[in-house]
N, C-alpha and C. Protein backbone atom coordinates (compact mmCIF):
# COMPACT_ATOMS: atom_id res chain seq x y z
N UNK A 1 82.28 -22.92 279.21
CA UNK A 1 81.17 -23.89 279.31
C UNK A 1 81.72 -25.30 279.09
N UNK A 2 81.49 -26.40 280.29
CA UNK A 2 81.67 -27.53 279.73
C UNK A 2 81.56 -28.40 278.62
N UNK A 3 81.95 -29.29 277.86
CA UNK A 3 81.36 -30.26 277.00
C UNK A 3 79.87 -30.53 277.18
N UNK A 4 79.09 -30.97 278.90
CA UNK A 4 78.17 -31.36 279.05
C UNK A 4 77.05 -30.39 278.72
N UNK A 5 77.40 -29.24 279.31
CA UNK A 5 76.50 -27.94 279.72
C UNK A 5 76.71 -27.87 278.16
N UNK A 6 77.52 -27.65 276.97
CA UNK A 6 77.21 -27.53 275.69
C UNK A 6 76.66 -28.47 274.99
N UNK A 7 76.68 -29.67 275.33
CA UNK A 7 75.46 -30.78 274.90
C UNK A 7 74.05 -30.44 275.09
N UNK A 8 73.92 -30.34 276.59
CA UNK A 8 72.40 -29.34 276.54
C UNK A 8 72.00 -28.38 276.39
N UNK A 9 72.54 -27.19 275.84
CA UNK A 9 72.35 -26.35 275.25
C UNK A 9 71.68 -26.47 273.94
N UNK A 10 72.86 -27.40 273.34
CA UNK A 10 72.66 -28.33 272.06
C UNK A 10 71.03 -28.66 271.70
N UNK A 11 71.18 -29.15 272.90
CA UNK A 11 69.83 -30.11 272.76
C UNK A 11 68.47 -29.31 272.78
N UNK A 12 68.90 -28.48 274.01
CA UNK A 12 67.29 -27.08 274.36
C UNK A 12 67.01 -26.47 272.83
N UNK A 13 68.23 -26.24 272.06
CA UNK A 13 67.91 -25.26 271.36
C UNK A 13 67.73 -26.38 270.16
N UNK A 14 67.23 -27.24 269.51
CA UNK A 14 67.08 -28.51 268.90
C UNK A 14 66.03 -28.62 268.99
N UNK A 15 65.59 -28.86 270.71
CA UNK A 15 64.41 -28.98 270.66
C UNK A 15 63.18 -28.05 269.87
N UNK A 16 64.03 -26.72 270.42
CA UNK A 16 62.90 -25.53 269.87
C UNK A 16 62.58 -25.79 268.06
N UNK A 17 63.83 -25.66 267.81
CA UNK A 17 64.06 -25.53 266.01
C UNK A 17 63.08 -26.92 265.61
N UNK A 18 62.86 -27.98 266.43
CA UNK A 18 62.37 -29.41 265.34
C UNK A 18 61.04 -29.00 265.70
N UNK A 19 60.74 -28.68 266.71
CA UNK A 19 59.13 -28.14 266.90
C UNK A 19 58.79 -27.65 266.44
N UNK A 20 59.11 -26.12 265.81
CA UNK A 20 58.98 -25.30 265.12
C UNK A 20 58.87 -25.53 263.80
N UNK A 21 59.61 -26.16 263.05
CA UNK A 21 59.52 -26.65 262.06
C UNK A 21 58.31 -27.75 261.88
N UNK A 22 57.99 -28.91 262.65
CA UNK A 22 57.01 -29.03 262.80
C UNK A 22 55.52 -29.04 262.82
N UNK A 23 55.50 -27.49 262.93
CA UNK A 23 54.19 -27.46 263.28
C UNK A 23 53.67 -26.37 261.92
N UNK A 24 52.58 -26.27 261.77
CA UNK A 24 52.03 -25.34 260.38
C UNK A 24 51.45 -23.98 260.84
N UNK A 25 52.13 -23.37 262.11
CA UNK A 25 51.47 -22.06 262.61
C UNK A 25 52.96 -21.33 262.64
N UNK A 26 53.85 -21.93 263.29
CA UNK A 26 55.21 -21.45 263.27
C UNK A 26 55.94 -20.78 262.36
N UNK A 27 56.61 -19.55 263.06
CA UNK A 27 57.35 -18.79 261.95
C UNK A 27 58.59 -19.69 262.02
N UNK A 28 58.82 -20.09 260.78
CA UNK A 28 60.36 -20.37 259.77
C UNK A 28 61.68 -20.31 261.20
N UNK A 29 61.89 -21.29 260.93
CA UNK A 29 63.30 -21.32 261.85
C UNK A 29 64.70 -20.80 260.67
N UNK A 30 65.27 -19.78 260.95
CA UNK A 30 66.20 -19.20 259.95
C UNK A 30 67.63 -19.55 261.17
N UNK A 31 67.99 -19.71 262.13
CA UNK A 31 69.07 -20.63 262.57
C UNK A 31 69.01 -21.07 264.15
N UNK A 32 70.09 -21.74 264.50
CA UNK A 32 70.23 -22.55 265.25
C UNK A 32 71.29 -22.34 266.10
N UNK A 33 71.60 -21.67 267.14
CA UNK A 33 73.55 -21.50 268.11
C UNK A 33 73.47 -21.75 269.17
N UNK A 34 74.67 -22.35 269.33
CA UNK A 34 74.75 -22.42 270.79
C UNK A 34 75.93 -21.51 271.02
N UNK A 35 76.34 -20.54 270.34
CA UNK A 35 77.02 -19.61 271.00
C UNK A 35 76.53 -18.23 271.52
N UNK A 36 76.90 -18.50 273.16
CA UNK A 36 75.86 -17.47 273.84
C UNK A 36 76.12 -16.08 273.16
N UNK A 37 74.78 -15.56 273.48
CA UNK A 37 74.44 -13.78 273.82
C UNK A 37 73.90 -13.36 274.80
N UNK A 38 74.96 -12.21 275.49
CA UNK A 38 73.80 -11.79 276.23
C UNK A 38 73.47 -12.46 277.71
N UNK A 39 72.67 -12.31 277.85
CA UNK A 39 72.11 -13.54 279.08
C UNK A 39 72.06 -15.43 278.64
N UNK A 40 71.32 -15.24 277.03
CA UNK A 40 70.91 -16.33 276.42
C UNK A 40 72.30 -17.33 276.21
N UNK A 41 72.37 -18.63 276.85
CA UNK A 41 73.41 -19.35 276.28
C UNK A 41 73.54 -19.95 274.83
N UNK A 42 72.22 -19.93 274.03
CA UNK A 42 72.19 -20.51 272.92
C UNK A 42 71.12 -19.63 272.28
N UNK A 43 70.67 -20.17 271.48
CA UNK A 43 69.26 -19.45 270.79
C UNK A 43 68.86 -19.72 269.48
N UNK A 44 67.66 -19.67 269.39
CA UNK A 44 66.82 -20.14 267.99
C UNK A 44 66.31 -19.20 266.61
N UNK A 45 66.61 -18.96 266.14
CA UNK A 45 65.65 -17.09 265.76
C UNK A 45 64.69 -17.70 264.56
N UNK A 46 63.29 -17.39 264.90
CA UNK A 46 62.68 -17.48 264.24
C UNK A 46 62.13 -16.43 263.97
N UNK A 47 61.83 -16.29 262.40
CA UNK A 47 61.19 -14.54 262.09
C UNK A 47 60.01 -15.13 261.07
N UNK A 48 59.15 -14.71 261.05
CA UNK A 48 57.40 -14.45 260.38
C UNK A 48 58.14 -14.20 258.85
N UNK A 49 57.03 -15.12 257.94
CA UNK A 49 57.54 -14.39 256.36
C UNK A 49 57.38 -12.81 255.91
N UNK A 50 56.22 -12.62 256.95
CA UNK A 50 55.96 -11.05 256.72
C UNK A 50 55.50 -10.59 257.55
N UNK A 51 55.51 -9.20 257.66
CA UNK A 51 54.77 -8.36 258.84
C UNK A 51 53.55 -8.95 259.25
N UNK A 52 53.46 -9.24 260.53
CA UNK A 52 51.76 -9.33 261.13
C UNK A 52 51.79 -8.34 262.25
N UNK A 53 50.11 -8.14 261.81
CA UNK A 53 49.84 -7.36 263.00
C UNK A 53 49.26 -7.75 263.54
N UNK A 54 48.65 -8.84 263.24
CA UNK A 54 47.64 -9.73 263.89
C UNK A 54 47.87 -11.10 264.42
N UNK A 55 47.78 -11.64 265.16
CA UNK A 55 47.91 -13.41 265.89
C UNK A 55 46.90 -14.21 266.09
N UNK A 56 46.72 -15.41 265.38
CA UNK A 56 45.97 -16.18 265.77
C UNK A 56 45.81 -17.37 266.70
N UNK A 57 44.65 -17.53 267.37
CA UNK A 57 44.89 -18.27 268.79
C UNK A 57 46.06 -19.71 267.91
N UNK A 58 45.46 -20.32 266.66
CA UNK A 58 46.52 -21.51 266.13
C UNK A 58 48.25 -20.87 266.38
N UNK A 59 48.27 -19.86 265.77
CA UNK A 59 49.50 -19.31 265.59
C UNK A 59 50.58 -19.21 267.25
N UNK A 60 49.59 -18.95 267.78
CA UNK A 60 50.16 -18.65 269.50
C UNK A 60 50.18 -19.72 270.53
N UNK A 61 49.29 -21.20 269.45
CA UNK A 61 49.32 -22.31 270.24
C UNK A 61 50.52 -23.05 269.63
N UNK A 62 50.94 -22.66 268.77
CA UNK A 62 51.95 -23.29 268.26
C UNK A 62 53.20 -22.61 268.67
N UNK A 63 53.27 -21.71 268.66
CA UNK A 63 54.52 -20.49 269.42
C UNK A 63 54.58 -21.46 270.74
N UNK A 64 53.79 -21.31 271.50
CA UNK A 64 54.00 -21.70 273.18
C UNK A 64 54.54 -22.94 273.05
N UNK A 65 54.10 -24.19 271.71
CA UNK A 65 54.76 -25.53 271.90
C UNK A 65 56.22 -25.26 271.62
N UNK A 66 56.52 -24.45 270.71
CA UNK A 66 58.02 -24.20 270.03
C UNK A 66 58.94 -23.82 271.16
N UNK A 67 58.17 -22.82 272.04
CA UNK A 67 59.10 -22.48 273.21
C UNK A 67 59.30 -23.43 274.13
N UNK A 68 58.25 -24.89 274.61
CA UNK A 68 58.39 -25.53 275.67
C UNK A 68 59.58 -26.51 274.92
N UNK A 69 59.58 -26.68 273.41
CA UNK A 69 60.40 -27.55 272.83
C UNK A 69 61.68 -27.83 273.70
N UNK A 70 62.63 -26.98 274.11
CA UNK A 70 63.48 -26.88 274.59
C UNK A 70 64.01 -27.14 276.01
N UNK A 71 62.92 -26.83 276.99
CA UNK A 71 62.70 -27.82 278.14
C UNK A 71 62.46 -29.49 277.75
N UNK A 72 61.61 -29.76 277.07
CA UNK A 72 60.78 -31.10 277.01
C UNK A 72 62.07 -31.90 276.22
N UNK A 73 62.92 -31.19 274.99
CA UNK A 73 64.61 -32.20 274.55
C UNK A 73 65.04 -32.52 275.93
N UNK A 74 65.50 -31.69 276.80
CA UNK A 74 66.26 -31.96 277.93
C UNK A 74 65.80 -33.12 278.97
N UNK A 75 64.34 -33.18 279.20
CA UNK A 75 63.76 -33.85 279.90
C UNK A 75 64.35 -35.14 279.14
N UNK A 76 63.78 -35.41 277.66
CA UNK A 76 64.10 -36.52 277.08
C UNK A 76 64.94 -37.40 276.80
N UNK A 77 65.88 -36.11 276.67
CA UNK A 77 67.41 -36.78 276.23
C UNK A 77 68.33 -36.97 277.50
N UNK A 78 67.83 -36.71 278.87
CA UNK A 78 68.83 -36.23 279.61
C UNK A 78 67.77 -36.72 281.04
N UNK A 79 66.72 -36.89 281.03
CA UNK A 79 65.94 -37.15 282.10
C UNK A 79 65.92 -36.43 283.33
N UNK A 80 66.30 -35.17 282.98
CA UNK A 80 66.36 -34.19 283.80
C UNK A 80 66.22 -32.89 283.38
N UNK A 81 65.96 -31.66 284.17
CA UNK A 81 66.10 -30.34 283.63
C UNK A 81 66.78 -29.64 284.15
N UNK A 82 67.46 -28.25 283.30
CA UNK A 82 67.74 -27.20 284.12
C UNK A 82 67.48 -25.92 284.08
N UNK A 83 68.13 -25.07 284.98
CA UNK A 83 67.80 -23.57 284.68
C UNK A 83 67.47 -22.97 283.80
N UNK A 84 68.24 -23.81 282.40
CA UNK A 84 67.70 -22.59 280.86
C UNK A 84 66.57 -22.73 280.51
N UNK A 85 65.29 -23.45 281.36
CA UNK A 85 64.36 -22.97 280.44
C UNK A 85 63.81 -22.15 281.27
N UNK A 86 64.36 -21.62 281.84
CA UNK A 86 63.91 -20.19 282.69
C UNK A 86 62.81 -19.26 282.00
N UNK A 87 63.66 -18.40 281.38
CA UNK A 87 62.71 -17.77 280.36
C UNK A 87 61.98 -18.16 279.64
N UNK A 88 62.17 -19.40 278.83
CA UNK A 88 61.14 -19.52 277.91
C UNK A 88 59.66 -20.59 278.65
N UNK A 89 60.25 -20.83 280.04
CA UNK A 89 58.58 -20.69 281.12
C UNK A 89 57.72 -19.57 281.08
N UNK A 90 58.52 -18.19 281.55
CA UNK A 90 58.15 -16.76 281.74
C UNK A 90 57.38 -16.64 280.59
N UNK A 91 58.18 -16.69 279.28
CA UNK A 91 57.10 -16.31 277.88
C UNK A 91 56.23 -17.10 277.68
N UNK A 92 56.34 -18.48 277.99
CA UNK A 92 55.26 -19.16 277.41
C UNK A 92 54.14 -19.10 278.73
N UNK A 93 54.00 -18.80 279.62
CA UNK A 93 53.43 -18.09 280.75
C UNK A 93 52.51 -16.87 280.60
N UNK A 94 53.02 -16.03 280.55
CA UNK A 94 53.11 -14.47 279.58
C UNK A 94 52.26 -14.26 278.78
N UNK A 95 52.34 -15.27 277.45
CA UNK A 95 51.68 -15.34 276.04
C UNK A 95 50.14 -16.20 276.78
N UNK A 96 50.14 -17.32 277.38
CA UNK A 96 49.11 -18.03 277.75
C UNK A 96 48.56 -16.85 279.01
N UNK A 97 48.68 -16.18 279.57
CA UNK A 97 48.12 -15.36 280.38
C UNK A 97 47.64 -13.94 279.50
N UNK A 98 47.92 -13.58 278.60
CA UNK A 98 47.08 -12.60 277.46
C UNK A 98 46.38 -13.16 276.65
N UNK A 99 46.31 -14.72 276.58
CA UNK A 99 45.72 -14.99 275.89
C UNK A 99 44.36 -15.66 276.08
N UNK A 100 44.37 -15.57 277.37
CA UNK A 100 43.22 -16.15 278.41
C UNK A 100 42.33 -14.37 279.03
N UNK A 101 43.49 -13.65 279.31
CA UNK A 101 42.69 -12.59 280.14
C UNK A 101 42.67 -11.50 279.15
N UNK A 102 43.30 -10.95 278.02
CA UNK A 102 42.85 -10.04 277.29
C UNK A 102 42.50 -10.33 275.77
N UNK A 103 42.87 -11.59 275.24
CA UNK A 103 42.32 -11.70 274.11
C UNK A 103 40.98 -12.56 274.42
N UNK A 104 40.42 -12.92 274.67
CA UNK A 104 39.58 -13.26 275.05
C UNK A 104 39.64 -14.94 274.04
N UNK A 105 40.93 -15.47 274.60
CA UNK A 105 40.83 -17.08 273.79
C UNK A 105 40.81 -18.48 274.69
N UNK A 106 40.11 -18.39 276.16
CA UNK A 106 39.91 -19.07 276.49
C UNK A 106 38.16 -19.85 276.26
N UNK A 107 38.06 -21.01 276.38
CA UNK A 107 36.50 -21.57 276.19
C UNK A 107 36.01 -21.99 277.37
N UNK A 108 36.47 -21.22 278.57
CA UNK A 108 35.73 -21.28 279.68
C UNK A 108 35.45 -20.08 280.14
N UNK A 109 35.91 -18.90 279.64
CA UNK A 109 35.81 -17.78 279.91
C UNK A 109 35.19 -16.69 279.21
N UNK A 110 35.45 -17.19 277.95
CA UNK A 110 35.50 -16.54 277.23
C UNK A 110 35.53 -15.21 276.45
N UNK A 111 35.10 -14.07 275.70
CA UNK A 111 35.89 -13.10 275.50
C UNK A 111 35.34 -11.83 276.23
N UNK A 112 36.15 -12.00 277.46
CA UNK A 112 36.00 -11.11 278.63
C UNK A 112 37.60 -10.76 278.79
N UNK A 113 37.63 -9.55 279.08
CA UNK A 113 38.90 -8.96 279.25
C UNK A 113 38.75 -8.81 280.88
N UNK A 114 39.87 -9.84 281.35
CA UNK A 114 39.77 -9.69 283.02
C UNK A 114 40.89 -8.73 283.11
N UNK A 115 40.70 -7.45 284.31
CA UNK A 115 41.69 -7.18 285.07
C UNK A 115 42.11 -5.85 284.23
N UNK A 116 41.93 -4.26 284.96
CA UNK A 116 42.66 -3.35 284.20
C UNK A 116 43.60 -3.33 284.34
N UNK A 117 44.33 -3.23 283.31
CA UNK A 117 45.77 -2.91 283.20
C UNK A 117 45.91 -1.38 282.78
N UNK A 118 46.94 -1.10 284.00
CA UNK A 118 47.39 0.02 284.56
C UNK A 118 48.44 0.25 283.66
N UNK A 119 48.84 1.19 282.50
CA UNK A 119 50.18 1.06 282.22
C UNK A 119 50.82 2.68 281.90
N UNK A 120 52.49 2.33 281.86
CA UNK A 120 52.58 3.62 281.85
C UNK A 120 53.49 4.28 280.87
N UNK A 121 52.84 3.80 279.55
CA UNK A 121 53.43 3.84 278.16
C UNK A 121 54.73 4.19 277.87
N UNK A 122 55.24 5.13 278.62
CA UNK A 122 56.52 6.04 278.32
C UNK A 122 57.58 5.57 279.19
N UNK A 123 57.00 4.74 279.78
CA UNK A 123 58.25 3.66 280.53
C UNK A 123 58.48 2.03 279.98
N UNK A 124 57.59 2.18 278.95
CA UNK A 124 57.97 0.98 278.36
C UNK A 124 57.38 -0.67 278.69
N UNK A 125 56.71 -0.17 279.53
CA UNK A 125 56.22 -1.65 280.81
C UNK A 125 54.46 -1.13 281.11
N UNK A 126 54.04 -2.44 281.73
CA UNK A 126 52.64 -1.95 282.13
C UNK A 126 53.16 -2.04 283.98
N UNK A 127 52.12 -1.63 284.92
CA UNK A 127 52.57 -1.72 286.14
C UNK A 127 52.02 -2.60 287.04
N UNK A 128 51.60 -3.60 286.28
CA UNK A 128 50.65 -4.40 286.57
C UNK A 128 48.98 -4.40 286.37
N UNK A 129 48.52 -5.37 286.57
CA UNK A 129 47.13 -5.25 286.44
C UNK A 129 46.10 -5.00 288.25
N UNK A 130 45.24 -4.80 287.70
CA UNK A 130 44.18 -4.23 289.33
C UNK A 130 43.12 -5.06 288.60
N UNK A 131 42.82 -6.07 289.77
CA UNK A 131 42.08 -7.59 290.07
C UNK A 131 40.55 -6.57 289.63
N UNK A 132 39.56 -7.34 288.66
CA UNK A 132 38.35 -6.68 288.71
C UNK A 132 37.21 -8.03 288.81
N UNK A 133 38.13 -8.71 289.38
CA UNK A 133 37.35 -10.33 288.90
C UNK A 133 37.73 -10.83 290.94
N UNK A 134 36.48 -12.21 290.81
CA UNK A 134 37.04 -12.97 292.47
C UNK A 134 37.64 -13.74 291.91
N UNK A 135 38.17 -14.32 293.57
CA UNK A 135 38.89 -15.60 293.81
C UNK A 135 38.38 -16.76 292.60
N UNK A 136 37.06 -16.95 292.87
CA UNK A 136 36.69 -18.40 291.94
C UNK A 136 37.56 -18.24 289.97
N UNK A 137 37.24 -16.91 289.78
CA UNK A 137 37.48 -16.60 288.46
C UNK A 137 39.26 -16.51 288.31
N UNK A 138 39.99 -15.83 289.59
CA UNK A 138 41.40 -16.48 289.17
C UNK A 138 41.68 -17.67 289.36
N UNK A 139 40.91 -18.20 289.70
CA UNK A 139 41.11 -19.40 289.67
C UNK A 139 41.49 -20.55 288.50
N UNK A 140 40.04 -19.98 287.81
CA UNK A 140 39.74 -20.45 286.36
C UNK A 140 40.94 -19.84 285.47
N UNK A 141 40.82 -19.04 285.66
CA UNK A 141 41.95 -18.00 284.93
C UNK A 141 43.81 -18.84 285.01
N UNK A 142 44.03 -18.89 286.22
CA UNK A 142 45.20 -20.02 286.38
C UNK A 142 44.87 -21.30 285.78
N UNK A 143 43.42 -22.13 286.00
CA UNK A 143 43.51 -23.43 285.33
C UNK A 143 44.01 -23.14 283.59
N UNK A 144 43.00 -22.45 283.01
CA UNK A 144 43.49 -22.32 281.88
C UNK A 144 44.85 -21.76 281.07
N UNK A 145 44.95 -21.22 281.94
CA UNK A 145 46.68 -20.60 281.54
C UNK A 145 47.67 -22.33 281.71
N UNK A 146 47.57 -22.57 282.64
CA UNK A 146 48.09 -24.31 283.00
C UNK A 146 48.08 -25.01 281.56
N UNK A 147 46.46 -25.11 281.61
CA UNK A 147 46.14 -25.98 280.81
C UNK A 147 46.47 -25.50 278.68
N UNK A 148 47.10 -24.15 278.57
CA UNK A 148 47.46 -23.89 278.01
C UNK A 148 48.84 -24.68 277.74
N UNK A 149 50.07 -24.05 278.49
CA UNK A 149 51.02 -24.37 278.45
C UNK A 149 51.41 -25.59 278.08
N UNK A 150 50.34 -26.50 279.28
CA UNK A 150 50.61 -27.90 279.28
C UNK A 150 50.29 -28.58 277.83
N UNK A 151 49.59 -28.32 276.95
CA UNK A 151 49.06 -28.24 275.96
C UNK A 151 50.11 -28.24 274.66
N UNK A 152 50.83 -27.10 275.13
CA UNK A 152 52.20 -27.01 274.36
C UNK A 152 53.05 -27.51 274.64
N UNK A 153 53.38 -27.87 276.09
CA UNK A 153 54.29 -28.79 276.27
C UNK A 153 54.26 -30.72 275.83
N UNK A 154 52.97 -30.72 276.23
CA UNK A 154 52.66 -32.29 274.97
C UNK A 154 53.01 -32.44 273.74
N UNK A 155 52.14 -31.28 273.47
CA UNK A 155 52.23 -31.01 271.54
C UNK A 155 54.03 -31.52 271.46
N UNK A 156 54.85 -30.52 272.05
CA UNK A 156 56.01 -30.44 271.89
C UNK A 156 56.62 -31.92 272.19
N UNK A 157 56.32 -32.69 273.21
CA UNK A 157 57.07 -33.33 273.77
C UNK A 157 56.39 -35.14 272.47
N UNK A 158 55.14 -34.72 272.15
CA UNK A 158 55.05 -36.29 271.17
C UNK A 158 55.54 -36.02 269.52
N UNK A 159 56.31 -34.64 269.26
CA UNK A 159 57.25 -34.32 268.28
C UNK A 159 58.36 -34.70 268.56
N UNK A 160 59.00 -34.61 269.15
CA UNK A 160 60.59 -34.54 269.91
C UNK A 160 60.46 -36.49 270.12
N UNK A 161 59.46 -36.88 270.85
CA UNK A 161 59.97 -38.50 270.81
C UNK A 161 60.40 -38.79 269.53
N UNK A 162 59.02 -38.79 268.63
CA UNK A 162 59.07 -39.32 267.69
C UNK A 162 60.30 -38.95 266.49
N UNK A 163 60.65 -37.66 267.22
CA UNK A 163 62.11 -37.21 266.02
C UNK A 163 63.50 -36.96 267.32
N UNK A 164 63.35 -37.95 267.80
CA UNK A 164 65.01 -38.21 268.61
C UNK A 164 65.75 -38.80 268.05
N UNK A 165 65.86 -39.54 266.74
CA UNK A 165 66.76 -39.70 266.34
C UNK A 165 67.24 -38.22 265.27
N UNK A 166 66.79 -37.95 264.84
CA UNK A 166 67.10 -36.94 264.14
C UNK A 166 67.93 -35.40 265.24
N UNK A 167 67.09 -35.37 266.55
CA UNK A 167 67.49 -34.58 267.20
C UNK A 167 69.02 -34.38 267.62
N UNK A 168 69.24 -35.80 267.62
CA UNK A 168 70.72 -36.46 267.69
C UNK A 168 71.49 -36.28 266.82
N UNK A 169 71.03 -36.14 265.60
CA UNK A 169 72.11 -35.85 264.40
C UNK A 169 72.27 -34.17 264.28
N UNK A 170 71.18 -33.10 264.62
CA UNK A 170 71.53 -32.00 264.58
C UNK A 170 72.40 -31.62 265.88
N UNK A 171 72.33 -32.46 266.83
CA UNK A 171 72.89 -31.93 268.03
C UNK A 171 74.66 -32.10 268.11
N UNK A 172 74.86 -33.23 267.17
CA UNK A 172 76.12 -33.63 266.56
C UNK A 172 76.76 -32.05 265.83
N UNK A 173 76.09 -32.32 264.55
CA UNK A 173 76.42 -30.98 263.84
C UNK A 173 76.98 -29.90 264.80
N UNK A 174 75.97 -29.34 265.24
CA UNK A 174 75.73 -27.68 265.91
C UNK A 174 76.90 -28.32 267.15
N UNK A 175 77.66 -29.22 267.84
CA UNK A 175 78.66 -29.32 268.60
C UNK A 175 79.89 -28.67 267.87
N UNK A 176 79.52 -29.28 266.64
CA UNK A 176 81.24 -28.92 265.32
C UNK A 176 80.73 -27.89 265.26
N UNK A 177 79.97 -27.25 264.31
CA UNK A 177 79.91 -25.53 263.62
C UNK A 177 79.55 -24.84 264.81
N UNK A 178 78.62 -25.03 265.54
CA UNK A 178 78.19 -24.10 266.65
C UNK A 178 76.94 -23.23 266.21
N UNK A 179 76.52 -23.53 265.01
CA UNK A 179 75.58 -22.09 264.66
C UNK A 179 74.92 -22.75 263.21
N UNK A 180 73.73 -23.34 263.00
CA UNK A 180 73.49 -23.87 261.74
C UNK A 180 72.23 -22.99 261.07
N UNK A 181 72.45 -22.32 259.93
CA UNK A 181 71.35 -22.22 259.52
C UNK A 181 70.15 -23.14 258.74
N UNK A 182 69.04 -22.20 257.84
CA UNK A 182 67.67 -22.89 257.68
C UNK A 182 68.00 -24.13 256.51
N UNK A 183 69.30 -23.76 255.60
CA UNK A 183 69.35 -24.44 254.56
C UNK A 183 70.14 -25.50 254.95
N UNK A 184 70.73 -25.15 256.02
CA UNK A 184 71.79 -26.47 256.53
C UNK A 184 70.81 -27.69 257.39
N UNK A 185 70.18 -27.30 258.20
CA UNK A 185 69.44 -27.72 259.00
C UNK A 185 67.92 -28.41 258.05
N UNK A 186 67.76 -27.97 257.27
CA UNK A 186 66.71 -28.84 256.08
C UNK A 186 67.53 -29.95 255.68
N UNK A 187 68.69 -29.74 255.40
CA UNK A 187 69.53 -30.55 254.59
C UNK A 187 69.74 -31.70 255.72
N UNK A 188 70.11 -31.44 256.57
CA UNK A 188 70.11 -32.53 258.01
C UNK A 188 68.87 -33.12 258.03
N UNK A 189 67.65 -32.32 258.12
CA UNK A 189 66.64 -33.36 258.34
C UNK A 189 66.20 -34.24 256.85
N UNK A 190 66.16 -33.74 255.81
CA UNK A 190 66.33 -34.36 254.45
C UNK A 190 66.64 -35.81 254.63
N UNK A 191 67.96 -35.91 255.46
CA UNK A 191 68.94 -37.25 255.01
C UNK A 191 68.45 -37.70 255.96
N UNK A 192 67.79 -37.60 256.86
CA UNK A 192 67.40 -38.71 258.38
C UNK A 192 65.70 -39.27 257.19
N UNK A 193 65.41 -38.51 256.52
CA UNK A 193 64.19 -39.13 256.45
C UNK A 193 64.12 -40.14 256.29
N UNK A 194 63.31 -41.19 256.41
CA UNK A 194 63.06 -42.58 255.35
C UNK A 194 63.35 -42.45 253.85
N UNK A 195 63.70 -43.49 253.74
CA UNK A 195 64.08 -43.32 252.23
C UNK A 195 64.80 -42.66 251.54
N UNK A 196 65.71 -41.74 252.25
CA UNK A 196 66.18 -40.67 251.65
C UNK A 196 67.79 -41.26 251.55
N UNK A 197 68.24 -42.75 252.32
CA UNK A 197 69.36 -43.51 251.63
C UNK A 197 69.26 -44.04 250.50
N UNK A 198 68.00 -45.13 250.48
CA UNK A 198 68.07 -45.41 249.34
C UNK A 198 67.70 -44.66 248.11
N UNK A 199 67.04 -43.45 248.41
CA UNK A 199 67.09 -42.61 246.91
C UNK A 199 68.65 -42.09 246.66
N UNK A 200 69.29 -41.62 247.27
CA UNK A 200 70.77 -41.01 247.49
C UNK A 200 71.30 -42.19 246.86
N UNK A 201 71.21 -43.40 247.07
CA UNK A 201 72.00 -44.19 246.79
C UNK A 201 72.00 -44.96 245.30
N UNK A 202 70.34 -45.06 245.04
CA UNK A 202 69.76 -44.98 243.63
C UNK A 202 70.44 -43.96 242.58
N UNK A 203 70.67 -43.14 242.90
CA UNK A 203 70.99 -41.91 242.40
C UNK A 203 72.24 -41.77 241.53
N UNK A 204 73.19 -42.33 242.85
CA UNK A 204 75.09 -42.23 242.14
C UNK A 204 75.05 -43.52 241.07
């Protein structure tokens, strides 16, 4: 991987972690790599303090901003995008399309379960859904899924202005170590805060 292509990596996965942190629905960012797995060139892992079995529409509006985080750094820092936010379109897609047609969390639709889903448990996958709704209603059904996303992608993108300088100092770091965790990465944002020279400096 180039220097460049590892700058934005840098940056996608930055984006996710400052969003996340961010926001008061989000599970805990526990680290930060840009050394690939897998398909993934970098990655974020965030894990829940405890088992849920349950999701709330806050909780899943904040998930979808955390995932666009990482497109919307790139846009910012770089005024352009690329391929890696592939997947985390698909999920945040995905999550806003169950969350419109089977949880019933849209406010134009409301809690109507569109569309049976056909599935075939022991293969692991559903096989799609069979349309029980018209044209006008997928319709609606696409606006709001849109207007989901887009939703998270704002959220995400007036966090990330306002913390580009900071984004810059973790993106530094994670070039040297490659992999930062939750206590390192607090400690980074700690020292960007306001004030947090002159208390440091009060201090010695």
């Amino acid at each position: 991987i180039s220097d460049h292509e590892k700058e934005i990596i840098a940056y996608h996965e930055t984006g996710h972690a400052l969003v996340m942190k961010a926001l008061p629905h989000a599970d805990p960012v526990h680290k930060v790599s840009i050394i690939s797995r897998g398909m993934a060139l970098g990655w974020t892992m965030a894990l829940p303090e405890e088992d849920k079995y349950l999701i709330s529409k806050d909780e899943l509006m904040d998930q979808i901003a955390g995932i666009m985080g990482g497109r919307v750094a790139e846009e910012i820092v770089f005024g352009d995008v690329t391929s890696g936010a592939e997947n985390d379109i698909q999920r945040a897609t995905q999550m806003a399309r169950r969350m419109v047609t089977q949880w019933g969390m849209s406010d134009k639709l409301g809690t109507v379960a569109m569309g049976h889903r056909e599935e075939l448990v022991f293969l692991g996958r559903d096989l799609g859904e069979q349309r029980n709704y018209s044209e006008e209603v997928a319709a609606i059904i696409d606006e709001e899924i849109r207007n989901i996303v887009d939703h998270g992608y704002q959220t995400a993108k007036g966090i990330l202005t306002k913390q580009r300088g900071k984004m810059d100092v973790v993106v530094e770091r994670l070039k040297v170590v490659e992999t930062i965790d939750a206590k390192e990465l607090d400690a980074i944002l700690a020292q960007q805060e306001p004030g947090a020279a002159a208390a440091s400096s009060s201090a010695s």
